[in-house]
C-alpha atoms as a PDB file:
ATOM      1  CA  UNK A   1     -24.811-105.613 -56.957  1.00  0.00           C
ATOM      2  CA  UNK A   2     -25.427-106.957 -60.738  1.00  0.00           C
ATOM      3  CA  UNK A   3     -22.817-109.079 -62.257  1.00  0.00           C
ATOM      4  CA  UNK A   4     -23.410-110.993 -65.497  1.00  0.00           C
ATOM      5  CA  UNK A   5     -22.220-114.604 -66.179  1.00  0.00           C
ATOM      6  CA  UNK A   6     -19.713-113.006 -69.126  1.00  0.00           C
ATOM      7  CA  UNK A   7     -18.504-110.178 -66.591  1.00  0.00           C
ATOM      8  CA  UNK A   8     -17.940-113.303 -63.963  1.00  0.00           C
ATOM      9  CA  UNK A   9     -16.379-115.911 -66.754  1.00  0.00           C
ATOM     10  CA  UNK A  10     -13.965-112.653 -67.189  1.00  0.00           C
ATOM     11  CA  UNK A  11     -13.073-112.499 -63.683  1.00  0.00           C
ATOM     12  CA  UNK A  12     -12.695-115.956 -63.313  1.00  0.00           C
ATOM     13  CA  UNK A  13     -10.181-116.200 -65.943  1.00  0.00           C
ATOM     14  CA  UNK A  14      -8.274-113.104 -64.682  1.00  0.00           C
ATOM     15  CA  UNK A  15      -7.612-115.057 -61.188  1.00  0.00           C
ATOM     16  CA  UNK A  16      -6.511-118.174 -63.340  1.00  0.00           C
ATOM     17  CA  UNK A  17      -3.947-116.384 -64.870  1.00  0.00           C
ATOM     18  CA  UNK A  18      -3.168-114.633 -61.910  1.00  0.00           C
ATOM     19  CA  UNK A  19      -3.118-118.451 -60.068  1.00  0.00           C
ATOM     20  CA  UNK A  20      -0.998-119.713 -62.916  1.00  0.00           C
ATOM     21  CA  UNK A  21       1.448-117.146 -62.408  1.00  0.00           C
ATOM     22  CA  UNK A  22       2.095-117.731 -59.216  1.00  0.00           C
ATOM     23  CA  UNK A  23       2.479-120.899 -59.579  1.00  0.00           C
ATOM     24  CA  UNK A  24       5.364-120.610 -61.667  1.00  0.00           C
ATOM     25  CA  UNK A  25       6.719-117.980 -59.727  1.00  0.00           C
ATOM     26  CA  UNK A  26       6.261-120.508 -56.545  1.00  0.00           C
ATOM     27  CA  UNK A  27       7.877-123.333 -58.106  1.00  0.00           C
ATOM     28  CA  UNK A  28      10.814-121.288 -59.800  1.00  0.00           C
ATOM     29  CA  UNK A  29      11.534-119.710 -56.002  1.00  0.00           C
ATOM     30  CA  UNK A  30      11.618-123.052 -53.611  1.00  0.00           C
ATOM     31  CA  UNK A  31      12.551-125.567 -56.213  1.00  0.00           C
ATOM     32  CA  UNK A  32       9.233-127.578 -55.027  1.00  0.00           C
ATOM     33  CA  UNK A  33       6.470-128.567 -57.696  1.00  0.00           C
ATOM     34  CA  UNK A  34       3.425-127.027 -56.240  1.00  0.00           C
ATOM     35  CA  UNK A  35       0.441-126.974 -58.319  1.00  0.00           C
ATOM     36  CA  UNK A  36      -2.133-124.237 -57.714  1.00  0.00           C
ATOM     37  CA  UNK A  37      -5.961-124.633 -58.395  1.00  0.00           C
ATOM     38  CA  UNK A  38      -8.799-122.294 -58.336  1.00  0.00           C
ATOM     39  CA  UNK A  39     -11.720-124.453 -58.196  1.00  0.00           C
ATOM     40  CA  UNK A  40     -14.434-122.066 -57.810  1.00  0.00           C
ATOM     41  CA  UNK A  41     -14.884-118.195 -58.067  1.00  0.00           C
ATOM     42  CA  UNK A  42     -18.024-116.449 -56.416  1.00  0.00           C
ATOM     43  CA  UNK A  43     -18.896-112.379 -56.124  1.00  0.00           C
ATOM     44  CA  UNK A  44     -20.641-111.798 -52.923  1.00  0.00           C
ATOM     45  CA  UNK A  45     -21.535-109.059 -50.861  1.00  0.00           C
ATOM     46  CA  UNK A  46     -20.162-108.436 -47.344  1.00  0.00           C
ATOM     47  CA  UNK A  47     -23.571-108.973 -46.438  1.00  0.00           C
ATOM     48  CA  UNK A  48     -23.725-112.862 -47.381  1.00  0.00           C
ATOM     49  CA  UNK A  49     -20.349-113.500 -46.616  1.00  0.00           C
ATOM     50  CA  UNK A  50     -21.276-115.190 -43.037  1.00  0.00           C
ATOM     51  CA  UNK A  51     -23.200-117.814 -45.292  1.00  0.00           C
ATOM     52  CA  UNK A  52     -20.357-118.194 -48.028  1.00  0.00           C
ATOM     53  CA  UNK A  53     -17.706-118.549 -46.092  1.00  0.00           C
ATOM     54  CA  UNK A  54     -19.253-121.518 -43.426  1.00  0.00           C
ATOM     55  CA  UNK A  55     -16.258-124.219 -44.941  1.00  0.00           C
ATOM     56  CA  UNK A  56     -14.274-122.642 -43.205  1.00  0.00           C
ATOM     57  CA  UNK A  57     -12.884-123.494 -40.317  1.00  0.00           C
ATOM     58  CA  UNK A  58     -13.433-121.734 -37.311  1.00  0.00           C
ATOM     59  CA  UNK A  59     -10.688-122.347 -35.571  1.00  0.00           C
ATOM     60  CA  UNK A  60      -7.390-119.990 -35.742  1.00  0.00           C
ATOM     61  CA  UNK A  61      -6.504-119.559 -39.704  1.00  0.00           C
ATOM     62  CA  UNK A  62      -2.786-118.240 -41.152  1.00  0.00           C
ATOM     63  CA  UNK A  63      -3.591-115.288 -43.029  1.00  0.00           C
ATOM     64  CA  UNK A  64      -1.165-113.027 -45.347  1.00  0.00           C
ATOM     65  CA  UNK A  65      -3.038-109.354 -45.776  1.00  0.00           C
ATOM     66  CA  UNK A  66      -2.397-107.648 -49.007  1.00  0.00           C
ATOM     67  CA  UNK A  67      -3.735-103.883 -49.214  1.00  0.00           C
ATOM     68  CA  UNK A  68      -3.852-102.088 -52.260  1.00  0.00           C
ATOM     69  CA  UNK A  69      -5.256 -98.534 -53.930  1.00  0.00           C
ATOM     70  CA  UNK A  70      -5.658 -97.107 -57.236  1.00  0.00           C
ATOM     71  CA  UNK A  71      -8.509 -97.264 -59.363  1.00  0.00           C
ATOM     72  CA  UNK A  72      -8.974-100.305 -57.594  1.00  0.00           C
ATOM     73  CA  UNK A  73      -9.361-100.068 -53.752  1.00  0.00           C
ATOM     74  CA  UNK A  74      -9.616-102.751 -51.191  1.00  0.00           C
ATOM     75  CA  UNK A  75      -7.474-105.658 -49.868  1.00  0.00           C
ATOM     76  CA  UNK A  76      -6.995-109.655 -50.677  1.00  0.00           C
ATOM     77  CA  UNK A  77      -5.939-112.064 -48.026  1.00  0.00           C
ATOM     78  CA  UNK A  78      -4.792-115.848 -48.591  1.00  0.00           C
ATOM     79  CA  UNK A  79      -6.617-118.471 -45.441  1.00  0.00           C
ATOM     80  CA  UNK A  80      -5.201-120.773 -44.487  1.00  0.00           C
ATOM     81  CA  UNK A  81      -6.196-123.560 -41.780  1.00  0.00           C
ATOM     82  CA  UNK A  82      -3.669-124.319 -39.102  1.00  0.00           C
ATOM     83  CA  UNK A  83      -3.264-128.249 -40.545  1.00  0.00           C
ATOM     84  CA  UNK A  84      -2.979-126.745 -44.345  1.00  0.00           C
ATOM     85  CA  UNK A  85      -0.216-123.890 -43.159  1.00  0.00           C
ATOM     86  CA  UNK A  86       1.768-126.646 -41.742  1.00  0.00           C
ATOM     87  CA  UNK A  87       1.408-128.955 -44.153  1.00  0.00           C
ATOM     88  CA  UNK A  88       2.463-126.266 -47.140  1.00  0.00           C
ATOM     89  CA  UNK A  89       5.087-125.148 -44.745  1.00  0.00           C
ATOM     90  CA  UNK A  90       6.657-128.751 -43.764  1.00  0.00           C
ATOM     91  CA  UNK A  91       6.181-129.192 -47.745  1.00  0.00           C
ATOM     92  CA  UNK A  92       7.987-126.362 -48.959  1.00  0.00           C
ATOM     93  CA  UNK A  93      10.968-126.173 -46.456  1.00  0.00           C
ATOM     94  CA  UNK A  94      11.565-129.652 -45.880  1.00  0.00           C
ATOM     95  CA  UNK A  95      10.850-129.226 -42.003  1.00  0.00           C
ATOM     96  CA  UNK A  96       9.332-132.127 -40.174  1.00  0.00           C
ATOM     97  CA  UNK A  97       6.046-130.838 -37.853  1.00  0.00           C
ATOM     98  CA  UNK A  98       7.622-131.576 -34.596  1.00  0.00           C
ATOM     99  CA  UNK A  99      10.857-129.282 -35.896  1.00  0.00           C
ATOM    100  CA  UNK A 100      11.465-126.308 -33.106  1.00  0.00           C
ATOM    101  CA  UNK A 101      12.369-124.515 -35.961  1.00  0.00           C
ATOM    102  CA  UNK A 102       9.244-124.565 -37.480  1.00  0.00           C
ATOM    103  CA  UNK A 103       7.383-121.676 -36.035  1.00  0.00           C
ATOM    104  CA  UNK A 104      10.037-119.073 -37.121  1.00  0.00           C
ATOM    105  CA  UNK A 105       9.841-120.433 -40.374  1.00  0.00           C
ATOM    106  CA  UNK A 106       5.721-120.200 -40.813  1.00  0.00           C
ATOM    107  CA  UNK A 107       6.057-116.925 -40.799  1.00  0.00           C
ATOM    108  CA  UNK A 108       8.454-115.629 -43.095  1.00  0.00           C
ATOM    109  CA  UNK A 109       7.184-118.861 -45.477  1.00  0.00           C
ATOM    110  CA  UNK A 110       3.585-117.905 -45.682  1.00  0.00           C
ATOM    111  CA  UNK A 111       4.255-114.309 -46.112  1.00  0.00           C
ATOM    112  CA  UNK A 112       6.170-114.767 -49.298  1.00  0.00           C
ATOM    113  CA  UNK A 113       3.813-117.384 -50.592  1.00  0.00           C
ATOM    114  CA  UNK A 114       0.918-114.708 -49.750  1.00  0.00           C
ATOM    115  CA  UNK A 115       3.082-112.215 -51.373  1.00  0.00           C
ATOM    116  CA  UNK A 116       3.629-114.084 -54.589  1.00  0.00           C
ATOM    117  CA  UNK A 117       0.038-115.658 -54.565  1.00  0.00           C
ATOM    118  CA  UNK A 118      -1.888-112.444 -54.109  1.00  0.00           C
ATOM    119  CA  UNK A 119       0.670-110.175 -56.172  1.00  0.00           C
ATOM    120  CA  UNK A 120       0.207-112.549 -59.098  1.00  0.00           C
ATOM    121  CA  UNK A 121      -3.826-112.614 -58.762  1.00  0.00           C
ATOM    122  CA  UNK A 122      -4.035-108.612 -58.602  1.00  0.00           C
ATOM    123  CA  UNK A 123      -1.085-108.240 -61.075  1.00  0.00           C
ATOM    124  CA  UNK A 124      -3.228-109.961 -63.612  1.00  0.00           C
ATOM    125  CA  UNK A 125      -6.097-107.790 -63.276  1.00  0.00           C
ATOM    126  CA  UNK A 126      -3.532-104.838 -63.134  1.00  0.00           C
ATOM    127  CA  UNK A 127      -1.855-106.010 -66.088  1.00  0.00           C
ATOM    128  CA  UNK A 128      -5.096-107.270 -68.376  1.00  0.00           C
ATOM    129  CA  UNK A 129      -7.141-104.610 -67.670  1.00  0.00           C
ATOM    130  CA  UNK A 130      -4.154-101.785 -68.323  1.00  0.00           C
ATOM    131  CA  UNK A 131      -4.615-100.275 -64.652  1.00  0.00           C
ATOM    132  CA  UNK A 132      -1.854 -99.447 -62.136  1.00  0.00           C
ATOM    133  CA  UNK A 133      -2.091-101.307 -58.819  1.00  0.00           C
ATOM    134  CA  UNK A 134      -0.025-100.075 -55.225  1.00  0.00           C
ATOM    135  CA  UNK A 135       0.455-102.511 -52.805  1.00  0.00           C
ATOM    136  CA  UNK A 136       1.255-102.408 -49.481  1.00  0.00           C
ATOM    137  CA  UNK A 137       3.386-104.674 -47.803  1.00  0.00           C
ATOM    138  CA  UNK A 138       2.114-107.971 -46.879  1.00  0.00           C
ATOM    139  CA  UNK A 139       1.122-109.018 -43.110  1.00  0.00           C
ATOM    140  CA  UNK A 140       1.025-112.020 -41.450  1.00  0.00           C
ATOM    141  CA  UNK A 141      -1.965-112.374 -39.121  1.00  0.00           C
ATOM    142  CA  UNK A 142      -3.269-115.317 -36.820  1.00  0.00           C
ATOM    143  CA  UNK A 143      -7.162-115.546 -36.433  1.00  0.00           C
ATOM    144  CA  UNK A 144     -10.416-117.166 -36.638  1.00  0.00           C
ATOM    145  CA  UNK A 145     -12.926-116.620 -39.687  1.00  0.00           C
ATOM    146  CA  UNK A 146     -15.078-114.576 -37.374  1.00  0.00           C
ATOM    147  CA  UNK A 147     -12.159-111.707 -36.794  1.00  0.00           C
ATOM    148  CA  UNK A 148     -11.497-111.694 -40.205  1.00  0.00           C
ATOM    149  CA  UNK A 149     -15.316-111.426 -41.239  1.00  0.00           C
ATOM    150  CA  UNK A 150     -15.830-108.520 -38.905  1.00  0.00           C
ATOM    151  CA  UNK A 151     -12.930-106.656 -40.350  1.00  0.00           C
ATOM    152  CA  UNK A 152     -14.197-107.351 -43.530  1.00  0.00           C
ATOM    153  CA  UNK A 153     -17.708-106.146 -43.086  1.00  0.00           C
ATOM    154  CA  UNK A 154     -17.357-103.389 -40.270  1.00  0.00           C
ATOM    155  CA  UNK A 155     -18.891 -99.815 -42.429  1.00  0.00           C
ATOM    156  CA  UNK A 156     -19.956 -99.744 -45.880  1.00  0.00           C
ATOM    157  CA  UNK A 157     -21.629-102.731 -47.866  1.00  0.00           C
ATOM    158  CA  UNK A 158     -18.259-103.969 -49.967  1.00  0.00           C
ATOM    159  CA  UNK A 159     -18.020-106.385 -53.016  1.00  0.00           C
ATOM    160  CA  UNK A 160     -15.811-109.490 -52.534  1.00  0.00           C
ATOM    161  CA  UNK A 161     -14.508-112.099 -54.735  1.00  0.00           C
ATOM    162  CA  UNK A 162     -14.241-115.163 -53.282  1.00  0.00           C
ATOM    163  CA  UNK A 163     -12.010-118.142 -54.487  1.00  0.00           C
ATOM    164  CA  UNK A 164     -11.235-121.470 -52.734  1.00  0.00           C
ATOM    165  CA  UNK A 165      -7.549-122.136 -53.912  1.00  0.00           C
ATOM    166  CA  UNK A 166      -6.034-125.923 -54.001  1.00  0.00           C
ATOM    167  CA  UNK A 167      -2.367-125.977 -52.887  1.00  0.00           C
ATOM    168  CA  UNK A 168      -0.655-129.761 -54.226  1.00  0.00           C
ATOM    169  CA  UNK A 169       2.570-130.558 -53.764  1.00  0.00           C
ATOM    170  CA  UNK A 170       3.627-134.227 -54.459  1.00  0.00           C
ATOM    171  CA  UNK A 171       2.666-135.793 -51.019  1.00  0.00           C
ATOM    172  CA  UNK A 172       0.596-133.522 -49.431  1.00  0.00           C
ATOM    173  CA  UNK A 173      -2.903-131.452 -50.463  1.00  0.00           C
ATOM    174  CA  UNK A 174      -3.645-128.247 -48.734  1.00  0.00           C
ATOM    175  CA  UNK A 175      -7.254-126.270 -48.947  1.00  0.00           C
ATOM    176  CA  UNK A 176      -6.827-122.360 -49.292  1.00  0.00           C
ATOM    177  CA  UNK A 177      -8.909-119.318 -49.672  1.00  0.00           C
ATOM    178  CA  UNK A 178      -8.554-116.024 -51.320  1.00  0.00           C
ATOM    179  CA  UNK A 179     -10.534-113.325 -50.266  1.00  0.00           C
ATOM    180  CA  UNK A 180     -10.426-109.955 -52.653  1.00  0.00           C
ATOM    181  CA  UNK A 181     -12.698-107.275 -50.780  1.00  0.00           C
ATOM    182  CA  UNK A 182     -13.048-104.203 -53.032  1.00  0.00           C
ATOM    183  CA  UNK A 183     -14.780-100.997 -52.120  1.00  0.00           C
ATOM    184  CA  UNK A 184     -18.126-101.056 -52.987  1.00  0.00           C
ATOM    185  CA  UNK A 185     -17.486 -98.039 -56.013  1.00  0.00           C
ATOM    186  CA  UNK A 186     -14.255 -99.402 -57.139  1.00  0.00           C
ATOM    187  CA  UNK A 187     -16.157-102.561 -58.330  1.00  0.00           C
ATOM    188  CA  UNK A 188     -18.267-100.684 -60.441  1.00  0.00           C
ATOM    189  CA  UNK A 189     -14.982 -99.461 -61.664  1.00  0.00           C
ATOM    190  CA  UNK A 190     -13.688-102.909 -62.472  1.00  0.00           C
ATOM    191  CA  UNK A 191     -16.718-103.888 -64.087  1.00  0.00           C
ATOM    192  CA  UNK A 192     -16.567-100.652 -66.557  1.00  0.00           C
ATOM    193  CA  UNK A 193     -12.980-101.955 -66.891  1.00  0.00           C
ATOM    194  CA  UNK A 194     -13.608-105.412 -67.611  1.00  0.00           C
ATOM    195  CA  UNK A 195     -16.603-104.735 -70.120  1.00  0.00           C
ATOM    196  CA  UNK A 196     -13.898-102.276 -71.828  1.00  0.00           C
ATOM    197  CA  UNK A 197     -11.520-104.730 -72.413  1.00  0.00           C
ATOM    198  CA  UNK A 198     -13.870-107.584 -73.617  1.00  0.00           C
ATOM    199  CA  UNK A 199     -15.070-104.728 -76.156  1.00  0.00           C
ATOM    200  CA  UNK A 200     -11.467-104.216 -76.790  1.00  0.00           C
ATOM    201  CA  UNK A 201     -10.794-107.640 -78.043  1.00  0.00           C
ATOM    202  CA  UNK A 202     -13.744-107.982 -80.078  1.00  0.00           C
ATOM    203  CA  UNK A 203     -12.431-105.838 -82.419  1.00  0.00           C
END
């Protein structure tokens, strides 16, 4: 799988604009300043993604599942640790951690933060590159790294983008993930498209 530093600098700006959207839209929703970072960007292969993906914690992770087709095939999911979900949670709703309320509200929370997040990373790339994106609805998951990388990997060799994602809000810091797993062929495809529009804007 070759990838050149231009085709990656172009991918890496096309989840920064997706990350910046969200953010708005995140801030806009629950009235909370949240500032989203995307620190670092890597392609991998399914292959290496035991070695990538060792920060991790291996204990149980919240993860939101977004599935989507088109020219584009494959799925994103936003990680989260169990301290991080609670913390963004508690952050976002007001909720102390020791609230009985709290678990009915980690779900519904993180879906629509996973929803926004990973709707405003592929909409960018949908949008930017001039290619129609489906979706299907979000899911809320509980697991552990190892779950999620044998999902990931089980069958064909895939490409994946992987992005560790900063979540601020005024008192609290929470460590995320983004995981974009795209068929093997339909990264080819958003290579072709990304070279396109780079050609396009030369002009």
């Amino acid at each position: 799988m070759e990838i050149s530093e231009r085709q990656l600098d172009a991918i890496r700006e096309l989840i920064n604009i997706g990350i910046g959207r969200a953010s708005g839209a995140l801030n806009d929703l629950l009235e909370s300043h949240i500032v989203l970072e995307v620190p670092k960007v890597e392609v991998i292969s399914t292959h290496n993604l035991v070695v990538k993906t060792l920060h991790i914690p291996s204990g149980s992770l919240s993860t939101v599942l977004l599935e989507f087709s088109g020219q584009f095939n494959g799925s994103a999911s936003l990680l989260f640790p169990k301290d991080s979900a609670l913390n963004l949670v508690c952050s976002l709703t007001g909720e102390d951690e020791e609230s009985p309320d709290l678990d009915s509200l980690k779900i519904g929370t993180l879906t629509e933060i996973g929803n926004i997040v990973l709707n405003g990373v592929m909409g960018s790339i949908g949008n930017v590159l001039e290619e129609r994106i489906n979706y299907k609805l979000p899911k809320y998951q509980e697991q552990n790294i190892y779950q999620i990388l044998e999902r990931e990997a089980d069958g064909d060799e895939k490409a994946v983008l992987l992005a560790q994602a900063s979540f601020a809000s005024e008192d609290r810091k929470i460590q995320g993930d983004v995981l974009i797993v795209f068929e093997l062929g339909a990264f080819g495809d958003l290579l072709v498209c990304i070279d396109r529009a780079m050609e396009k804007k030369q002009k």
